[in-house]
C-alpha atoms as a PDB file:
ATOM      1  CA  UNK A   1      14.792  19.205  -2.257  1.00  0.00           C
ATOM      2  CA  UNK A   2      12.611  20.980   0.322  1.00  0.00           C
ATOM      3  CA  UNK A   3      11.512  18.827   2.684  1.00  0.00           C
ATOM      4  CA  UNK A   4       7.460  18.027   2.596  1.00  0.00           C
ATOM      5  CA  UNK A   5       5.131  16.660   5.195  1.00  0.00           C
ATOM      6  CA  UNK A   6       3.133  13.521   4.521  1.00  0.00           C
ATOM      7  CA  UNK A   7      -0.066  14.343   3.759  1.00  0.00           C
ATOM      8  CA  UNK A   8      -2.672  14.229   6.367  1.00  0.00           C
ATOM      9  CA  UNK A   9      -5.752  11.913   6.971  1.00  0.00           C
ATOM     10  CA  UNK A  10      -8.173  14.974   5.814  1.00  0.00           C
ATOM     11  CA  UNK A  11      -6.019  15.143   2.429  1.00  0.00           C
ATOM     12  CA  UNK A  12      -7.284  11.545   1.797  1.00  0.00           C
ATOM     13  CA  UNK A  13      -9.984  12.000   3.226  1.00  0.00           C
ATOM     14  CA  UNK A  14     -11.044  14.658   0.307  1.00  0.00           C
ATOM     15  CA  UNK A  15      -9.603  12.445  -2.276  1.00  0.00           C
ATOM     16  CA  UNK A  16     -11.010   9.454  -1.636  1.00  0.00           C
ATOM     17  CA  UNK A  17     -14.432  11.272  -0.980  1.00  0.00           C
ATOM     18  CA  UNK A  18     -13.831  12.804  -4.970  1.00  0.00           C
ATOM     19  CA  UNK A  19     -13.436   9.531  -6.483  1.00  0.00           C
ATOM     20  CA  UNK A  20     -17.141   8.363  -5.641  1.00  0.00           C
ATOM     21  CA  UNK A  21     -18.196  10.941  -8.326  1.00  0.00           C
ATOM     22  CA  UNK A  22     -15.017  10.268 -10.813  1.00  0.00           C
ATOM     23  CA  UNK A  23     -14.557   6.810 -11.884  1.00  0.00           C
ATOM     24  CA  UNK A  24     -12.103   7.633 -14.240  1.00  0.00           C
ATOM     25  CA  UNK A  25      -8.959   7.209 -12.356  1.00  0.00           C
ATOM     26  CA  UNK A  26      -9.593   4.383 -11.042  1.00  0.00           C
ATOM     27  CA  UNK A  27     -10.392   2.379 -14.800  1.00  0.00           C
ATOM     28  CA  UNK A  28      -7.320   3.813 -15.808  1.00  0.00           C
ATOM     29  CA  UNK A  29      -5.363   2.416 -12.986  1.00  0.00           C
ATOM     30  CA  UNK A  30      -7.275  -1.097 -13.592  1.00  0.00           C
ATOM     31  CA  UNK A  31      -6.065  -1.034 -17.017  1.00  0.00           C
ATOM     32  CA  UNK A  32      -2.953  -0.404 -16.513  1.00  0.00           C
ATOM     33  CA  UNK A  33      -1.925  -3.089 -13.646  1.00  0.00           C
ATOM     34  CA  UNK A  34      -4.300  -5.734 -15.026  1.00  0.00           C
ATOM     35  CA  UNK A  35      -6.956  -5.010 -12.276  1.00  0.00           C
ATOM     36  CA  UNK A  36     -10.394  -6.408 -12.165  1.00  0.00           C
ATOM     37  CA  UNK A  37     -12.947  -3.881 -12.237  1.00  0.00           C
ATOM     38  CA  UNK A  38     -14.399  -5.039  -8.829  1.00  0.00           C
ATOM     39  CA  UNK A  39     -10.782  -4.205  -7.316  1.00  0.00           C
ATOM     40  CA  UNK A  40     -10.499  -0.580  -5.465  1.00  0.00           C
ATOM     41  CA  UNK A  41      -6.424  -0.003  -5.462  1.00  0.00           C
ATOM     42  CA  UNK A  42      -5.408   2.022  -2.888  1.00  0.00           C
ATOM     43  CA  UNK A  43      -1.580   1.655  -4.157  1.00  0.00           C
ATOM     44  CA  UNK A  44      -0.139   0.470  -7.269  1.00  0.00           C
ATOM     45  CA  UNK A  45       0.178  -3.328  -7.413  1.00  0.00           C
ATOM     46  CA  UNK A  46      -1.183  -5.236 -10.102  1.00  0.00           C
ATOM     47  CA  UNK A  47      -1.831  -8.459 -10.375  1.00  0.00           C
ATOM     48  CA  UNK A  48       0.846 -10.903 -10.874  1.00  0.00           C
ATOM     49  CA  UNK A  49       1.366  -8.613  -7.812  1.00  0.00           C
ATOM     50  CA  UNK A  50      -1.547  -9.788  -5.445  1.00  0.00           C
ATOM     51  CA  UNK A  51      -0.548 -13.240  -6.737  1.00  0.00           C
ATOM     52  CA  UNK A  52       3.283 -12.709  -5.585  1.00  0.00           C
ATOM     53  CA  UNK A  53       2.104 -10.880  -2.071  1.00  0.00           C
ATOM     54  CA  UNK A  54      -0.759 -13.485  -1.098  1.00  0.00           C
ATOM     55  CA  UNK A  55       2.183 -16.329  -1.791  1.00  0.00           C
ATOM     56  CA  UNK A  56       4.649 -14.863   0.025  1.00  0.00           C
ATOM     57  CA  UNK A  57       2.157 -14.449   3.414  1.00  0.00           C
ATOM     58  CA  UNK A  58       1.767 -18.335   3.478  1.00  0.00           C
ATOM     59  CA  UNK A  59      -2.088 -17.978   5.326  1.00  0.00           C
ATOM     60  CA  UNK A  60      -4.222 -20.806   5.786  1.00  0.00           C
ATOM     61  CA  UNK A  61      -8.198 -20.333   5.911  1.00  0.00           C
ATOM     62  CA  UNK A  62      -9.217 -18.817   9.287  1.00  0.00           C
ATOM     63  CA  UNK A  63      -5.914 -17.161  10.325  1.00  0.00           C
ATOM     64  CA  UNK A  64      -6.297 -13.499  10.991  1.00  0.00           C
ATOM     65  CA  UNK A  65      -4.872 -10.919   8.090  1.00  0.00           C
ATOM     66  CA  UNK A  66      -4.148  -7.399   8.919  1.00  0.00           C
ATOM     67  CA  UNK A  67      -3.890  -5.120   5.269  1.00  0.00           C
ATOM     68  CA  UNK A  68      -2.535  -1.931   7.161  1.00  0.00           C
ATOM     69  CA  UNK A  69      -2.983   1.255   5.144  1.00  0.00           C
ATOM     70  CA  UNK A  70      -6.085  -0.921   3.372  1.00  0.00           C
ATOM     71  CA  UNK A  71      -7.469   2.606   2.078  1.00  0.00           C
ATOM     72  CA  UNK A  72     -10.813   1.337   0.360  1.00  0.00           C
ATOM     73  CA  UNK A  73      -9.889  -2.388   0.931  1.00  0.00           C
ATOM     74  CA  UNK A  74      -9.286  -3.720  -2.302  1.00  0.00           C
ATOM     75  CA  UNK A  75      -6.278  -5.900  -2.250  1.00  0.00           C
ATOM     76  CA  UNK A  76      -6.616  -6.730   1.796  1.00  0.00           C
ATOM     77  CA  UNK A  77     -10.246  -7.903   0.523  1.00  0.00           C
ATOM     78  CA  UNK A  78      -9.256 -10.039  -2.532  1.00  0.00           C
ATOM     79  CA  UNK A  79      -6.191 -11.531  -0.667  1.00  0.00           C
ATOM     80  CA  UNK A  80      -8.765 -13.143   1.849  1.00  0.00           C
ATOM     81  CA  UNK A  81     -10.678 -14.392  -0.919  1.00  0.00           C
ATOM     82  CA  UNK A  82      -8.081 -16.341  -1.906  1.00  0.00           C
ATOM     83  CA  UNK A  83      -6.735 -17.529   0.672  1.00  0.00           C
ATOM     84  CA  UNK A  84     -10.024 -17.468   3.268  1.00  0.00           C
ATOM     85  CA  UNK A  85      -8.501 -15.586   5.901  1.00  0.00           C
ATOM     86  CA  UNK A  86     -10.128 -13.258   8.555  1.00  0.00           C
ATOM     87  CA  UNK A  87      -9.456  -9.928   6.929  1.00  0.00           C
ATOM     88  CA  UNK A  88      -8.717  -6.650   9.090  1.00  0.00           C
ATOM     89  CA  UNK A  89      -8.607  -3.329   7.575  1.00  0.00           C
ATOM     90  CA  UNK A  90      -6.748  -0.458   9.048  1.00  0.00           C
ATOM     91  CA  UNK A  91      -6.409   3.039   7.258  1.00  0.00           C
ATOM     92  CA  UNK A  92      -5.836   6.985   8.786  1.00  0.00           C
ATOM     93  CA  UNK A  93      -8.346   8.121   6.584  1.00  0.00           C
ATOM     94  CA  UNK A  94     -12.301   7.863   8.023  1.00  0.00           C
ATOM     95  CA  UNK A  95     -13.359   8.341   4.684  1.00  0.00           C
ATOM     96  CA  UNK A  96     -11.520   5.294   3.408  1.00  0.00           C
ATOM     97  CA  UNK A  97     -12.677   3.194   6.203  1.00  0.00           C
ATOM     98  CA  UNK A  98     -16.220   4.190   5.559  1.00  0.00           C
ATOM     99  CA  UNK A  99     -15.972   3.073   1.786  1.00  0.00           C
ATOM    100  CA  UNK A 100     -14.463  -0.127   2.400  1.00  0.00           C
ATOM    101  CA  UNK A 101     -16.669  -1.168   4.706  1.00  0.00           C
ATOM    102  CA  UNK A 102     -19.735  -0.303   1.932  1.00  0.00           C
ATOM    103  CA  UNK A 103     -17.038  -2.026  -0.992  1.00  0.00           C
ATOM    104  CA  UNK A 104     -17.364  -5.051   1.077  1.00  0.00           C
ATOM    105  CA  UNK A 105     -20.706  -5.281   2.009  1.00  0.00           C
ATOM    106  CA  UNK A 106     -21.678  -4.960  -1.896  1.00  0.00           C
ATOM    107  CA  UNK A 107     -19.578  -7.687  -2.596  1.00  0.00           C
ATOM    108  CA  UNK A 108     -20.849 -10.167   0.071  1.00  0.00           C
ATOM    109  CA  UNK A 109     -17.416 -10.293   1.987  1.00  0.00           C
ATOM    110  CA  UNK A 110     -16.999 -10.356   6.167  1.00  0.00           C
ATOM    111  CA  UNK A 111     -14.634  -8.169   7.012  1.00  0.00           C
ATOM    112  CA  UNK A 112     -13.430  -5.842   9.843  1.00  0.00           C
ATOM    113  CA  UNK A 113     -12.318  -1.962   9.163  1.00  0.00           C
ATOM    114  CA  UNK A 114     -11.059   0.364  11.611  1.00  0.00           C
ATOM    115  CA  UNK A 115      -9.535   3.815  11.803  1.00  0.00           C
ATOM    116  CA  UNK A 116      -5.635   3.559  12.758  1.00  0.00           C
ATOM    117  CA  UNK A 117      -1.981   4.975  12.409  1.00  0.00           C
ATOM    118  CA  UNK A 118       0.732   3.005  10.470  1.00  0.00           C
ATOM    119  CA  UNK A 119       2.374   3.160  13.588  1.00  0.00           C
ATOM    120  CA  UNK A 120      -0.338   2.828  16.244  1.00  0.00           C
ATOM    121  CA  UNK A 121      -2.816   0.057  14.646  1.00  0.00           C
ATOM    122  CA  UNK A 122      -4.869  -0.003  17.966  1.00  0.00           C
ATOM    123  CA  UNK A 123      -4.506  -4.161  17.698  1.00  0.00           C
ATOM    124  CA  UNK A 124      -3.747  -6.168  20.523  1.00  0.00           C
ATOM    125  CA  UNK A 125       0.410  -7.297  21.020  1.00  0.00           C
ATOM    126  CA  UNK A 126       0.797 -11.078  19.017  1.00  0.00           C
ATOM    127  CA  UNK A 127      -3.286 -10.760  17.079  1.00  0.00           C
ATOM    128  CA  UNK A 128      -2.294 -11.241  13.852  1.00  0.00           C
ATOM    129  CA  UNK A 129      -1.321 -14.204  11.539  1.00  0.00           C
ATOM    130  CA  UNK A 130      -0.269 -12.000   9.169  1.00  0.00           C
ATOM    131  CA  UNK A 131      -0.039  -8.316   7.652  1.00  0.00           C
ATOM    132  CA  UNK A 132       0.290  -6.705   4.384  1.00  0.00           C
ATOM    133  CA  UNK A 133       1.587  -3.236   3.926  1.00  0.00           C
ATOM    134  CA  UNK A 134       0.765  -1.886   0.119  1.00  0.00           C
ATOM    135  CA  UNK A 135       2.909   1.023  -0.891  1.00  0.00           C
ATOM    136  CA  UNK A 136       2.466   3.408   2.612  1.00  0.00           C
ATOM    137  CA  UNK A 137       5.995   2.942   4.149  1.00  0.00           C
ATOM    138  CA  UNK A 138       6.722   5.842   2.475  1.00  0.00           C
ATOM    139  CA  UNK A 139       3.778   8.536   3.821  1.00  0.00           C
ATOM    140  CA  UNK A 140       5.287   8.356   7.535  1.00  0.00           C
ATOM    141  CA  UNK A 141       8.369  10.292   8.705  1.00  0.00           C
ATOM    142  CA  UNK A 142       9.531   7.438  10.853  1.00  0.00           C
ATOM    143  CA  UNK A 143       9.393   4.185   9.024  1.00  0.00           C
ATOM    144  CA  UNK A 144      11.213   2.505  12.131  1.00  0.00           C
ATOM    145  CA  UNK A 145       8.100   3.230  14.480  1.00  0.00           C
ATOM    146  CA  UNK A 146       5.764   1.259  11.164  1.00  0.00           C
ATOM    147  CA  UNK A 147       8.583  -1.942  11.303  1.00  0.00           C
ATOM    148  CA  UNK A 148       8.087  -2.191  15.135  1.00  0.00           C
ATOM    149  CA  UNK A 149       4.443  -2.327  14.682  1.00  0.00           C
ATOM    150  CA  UNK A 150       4.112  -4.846  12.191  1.00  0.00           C
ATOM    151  CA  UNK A 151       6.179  -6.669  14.414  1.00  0.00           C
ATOM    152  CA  UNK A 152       4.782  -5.478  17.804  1.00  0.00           C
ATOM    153  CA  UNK A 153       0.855  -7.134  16.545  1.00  0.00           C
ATOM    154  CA  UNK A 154       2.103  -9.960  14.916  1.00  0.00           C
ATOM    155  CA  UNK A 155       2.232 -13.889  16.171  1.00  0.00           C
ATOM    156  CA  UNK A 156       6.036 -15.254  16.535  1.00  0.00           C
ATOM    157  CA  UNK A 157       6.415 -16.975  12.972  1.00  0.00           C
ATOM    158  CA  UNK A 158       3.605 -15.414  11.680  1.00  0.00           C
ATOM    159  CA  UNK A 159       3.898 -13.212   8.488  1.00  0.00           C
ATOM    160  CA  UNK A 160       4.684  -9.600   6.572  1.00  0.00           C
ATOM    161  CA  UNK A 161       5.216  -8.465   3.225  1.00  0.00           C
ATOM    162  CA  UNK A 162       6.221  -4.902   2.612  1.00  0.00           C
ATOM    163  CA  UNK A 163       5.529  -3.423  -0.986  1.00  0.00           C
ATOM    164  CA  UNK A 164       7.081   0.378  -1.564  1.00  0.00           C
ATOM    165  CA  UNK A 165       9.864   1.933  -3.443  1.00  0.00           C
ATOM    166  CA  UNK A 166      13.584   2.235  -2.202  1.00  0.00           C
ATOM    167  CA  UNK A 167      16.628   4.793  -3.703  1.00  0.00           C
ATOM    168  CA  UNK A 168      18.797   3.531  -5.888  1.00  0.00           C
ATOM    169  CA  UNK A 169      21.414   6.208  -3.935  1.00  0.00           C
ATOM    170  CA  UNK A 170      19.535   6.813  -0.494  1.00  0.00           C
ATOM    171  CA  UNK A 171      22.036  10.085  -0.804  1.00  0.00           C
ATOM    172  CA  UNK A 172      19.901  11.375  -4.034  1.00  0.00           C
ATOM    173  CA  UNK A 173      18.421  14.697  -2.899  1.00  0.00           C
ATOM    174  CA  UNK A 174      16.462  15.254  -5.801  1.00  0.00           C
ATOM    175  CA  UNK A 175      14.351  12.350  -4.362  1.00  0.00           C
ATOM    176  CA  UNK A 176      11.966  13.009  -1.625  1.00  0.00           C
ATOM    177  CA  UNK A 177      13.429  12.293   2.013  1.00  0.00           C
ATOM    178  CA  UNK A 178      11.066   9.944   2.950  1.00  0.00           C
ATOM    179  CA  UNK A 179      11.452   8.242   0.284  1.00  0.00           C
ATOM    180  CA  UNK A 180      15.158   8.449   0.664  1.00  0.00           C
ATOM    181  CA  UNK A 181      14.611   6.820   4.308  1.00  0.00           C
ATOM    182  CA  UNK A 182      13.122   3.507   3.027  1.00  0.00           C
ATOM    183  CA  UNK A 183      15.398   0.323   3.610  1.00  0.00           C
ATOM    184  CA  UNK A 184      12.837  -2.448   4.445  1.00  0.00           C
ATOM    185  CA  UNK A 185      15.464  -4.691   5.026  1.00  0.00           C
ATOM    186  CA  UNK A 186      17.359  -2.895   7.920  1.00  0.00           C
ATOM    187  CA  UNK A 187      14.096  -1.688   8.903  1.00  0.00           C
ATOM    188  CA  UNK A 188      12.318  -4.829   9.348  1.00  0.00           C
ATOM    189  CA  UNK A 189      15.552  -6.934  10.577  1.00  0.00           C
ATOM    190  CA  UNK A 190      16.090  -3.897  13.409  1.00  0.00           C
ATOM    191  CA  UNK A 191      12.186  -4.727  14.700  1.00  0.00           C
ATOM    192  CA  UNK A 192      12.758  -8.014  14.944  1.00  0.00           C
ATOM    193  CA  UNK A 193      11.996  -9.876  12.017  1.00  0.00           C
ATOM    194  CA  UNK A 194      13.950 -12.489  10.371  1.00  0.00           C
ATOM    195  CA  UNK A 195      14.249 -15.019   6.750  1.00  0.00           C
ATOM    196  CA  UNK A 196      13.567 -11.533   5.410  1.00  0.00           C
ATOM    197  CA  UNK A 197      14.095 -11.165   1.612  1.00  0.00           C
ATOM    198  CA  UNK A 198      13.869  -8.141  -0.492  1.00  0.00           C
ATOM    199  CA  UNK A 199      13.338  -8.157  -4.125  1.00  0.00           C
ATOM    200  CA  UNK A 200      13.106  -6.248  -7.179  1.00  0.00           C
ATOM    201  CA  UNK A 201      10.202  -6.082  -9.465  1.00  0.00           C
ATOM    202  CA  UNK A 202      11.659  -4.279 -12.627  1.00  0.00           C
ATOM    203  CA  UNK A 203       8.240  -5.456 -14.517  1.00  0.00           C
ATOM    204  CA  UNK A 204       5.625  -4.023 -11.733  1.00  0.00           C
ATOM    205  CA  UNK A 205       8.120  -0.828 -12.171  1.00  0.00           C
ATOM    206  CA  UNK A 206       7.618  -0.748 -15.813  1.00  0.00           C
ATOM    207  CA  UNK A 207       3.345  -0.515 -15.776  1.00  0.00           C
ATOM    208  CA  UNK A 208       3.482   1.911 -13.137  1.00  0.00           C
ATOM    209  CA  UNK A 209       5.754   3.918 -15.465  1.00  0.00           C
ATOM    210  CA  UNK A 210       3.351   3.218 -18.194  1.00  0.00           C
ATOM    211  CA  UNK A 211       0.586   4.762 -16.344  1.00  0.00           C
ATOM    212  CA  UNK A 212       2.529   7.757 -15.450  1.00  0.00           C
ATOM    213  CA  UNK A 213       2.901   8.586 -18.665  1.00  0.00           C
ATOM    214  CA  UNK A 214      -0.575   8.304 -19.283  1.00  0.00           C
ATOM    215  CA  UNK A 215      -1.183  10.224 -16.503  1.00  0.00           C
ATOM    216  CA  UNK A 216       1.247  13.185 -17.107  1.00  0.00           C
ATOM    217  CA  UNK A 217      -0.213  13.534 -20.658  1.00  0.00           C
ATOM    218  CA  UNK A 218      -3.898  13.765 -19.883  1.00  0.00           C
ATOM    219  CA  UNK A 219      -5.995  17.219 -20.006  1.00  0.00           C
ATOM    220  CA  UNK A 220      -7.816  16.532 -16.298  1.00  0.00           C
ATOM    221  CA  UNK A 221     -10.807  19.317 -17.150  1.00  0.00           C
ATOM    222  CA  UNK A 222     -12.170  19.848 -14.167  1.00  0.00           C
ATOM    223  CA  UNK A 223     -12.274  16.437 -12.310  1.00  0.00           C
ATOM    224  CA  UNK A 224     -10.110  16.814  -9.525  1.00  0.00           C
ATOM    225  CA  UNK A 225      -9.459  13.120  -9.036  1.00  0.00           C
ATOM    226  CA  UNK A 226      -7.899  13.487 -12.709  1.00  0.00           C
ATOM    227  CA  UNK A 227      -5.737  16.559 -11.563  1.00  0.00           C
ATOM    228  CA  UNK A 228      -4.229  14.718  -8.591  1.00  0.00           C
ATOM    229  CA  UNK A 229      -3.246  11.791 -10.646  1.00  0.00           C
ATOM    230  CA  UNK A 230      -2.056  14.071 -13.732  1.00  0.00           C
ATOM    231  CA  UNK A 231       0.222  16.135 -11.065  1.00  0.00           C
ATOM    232  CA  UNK A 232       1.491  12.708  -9.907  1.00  0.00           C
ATOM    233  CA  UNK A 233       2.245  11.298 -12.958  1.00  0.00           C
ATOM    234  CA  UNK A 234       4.129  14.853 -13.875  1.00  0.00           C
ATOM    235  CA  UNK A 235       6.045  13.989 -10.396  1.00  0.00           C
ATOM    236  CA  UNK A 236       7.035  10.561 -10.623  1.00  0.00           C
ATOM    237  CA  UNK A 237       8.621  10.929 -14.007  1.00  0.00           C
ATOM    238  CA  UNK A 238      10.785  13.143 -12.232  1.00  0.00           C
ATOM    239  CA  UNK A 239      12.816  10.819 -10.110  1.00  0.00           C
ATOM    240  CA  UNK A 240      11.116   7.199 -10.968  1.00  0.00           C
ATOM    241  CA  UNK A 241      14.526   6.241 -12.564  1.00  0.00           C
ATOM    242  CA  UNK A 242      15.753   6.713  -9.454  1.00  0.00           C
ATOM    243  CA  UNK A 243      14.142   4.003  -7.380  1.00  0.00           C
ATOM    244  CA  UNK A 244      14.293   0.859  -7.299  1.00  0.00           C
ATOM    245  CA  UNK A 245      10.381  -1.219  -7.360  1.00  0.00           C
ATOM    246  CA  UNK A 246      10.754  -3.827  -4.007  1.00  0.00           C
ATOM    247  CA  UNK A 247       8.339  -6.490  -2.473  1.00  0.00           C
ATOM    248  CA  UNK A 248      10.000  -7.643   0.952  1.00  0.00           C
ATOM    249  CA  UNK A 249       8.700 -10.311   3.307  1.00  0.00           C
ATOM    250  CA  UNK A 250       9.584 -11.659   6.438  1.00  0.00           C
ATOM    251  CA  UNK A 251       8.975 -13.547   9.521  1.00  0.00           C
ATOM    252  CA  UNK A 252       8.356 -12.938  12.729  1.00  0.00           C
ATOM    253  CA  UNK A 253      10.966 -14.015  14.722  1.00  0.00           C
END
């Protein structure tokens, strides 16, 4: 397979600034993972989910939560309502950052969103409690520079949990190679982090599947939010049997 570049900030940028005027997507995406309608996904985890991802990061009310690659802020922002942590937003894409910042101010919530790499945050060494990564491993083309910054801005013992999909055979080239270069557990044990565990979610796996084949069989008109998720849906059910759904967390050691 021909290798592609991630895309850029100004991709999102124009996607994210599309989906103001087309709400479709994203009550299709609710329905499908089990969303509540005040909940702006970014990536695709539902909600047993956000139950599974705020357990495994173990905050107490006041600590400091980083969602990295927050997009519009959904699950960062519904995380700290659980759990009444400080949240801090970090996403590539200015657009993003500009919508999450409105999403929370409508919905009454104190929160802090900032433009920033997956690999160069901007945070302060040992500021963070605890991070969250949603389903962006993937959109860098050096996944071991993301691991050392999760660990780099995080407290000794404090927390991350990694979402994203891994290859059943990392040596499948009809998968995308970044996709082929995800292994959260070498890559977060190599930065430093330890008690890590890695697990399959077969039943998150099957939804998103679902929703693919929504996706792939929909007539998009003219809405170009519509489009992008039809032509992803036609993608995934290329090679989606070939990876593996994961949730890994770990500690800073």
């Amino acid at each position: 397979m021909t290798r592609q570049p991630p895309p850029s900030a100004e991709d999102f940028d124009q996607w994210y600034a599309n989906m103001i005027e087309s709400p479709a997507k994203d009550q299709i995406v609710q329905r499908h993972l089990g969303l509540p309608v005040h909940l702006l996904s970014t990536g695709l985890l539902g909600r047993d989910g956000i139950a599974e991802v705020t357990a495994a990061l173990r905050l107490s009310p006041g600590q400091v939560l980083l969602d990295l690659a927050c997009g519009r802020g959904g699950y960062g922002l519904e995380v700290a309502r659980r759990t009444g942590a400080r949240l801090v937003g970090i996403d590539f894409s200015g657009e993003a950052i500009r919508q999450a910042r409105q999403h929370a101010q409508r919905m009454g919530h104190t929160a802090r969103f900032e433009v920033g790499e997956l690999t160069a945050t901007g945070l302060d060494a040992a500021s963070i409690d605890a991070v969250m990564c949603v389903d962006a491993v993937q959109f860098t083309d050096d996944p071991g520079a993301v691991y050392r910054e999760l660990r780099r801005i995080v407290v000794p013992g404090g927390r991350a949990v990694v979402t994203c999909w891994e290859p059943v055979d990392p040596g499948n080239r009809r998968l995308p190679e970044r996709l082929r270069a995800v292994d959260l557990r070498a890559g977060l044990a190599a930065a430093g982090f330890v008690e890590i565990t890695v697990d399959e979610r077969p039943d998150w796996q099957a939804m998103e599947h679902a929703l693919w084949k929504e996706a792939a069989a929909l007539d998009p008109g003219t809405d170009p939010v519509l489009a992008a998720l039809h032509e992803e849906g036609v993608r995934a059910l290329e090679f989606d049997h070939l990876l593996r759904r994961v949730m890994a967390s770990a500690t800073a050691g």
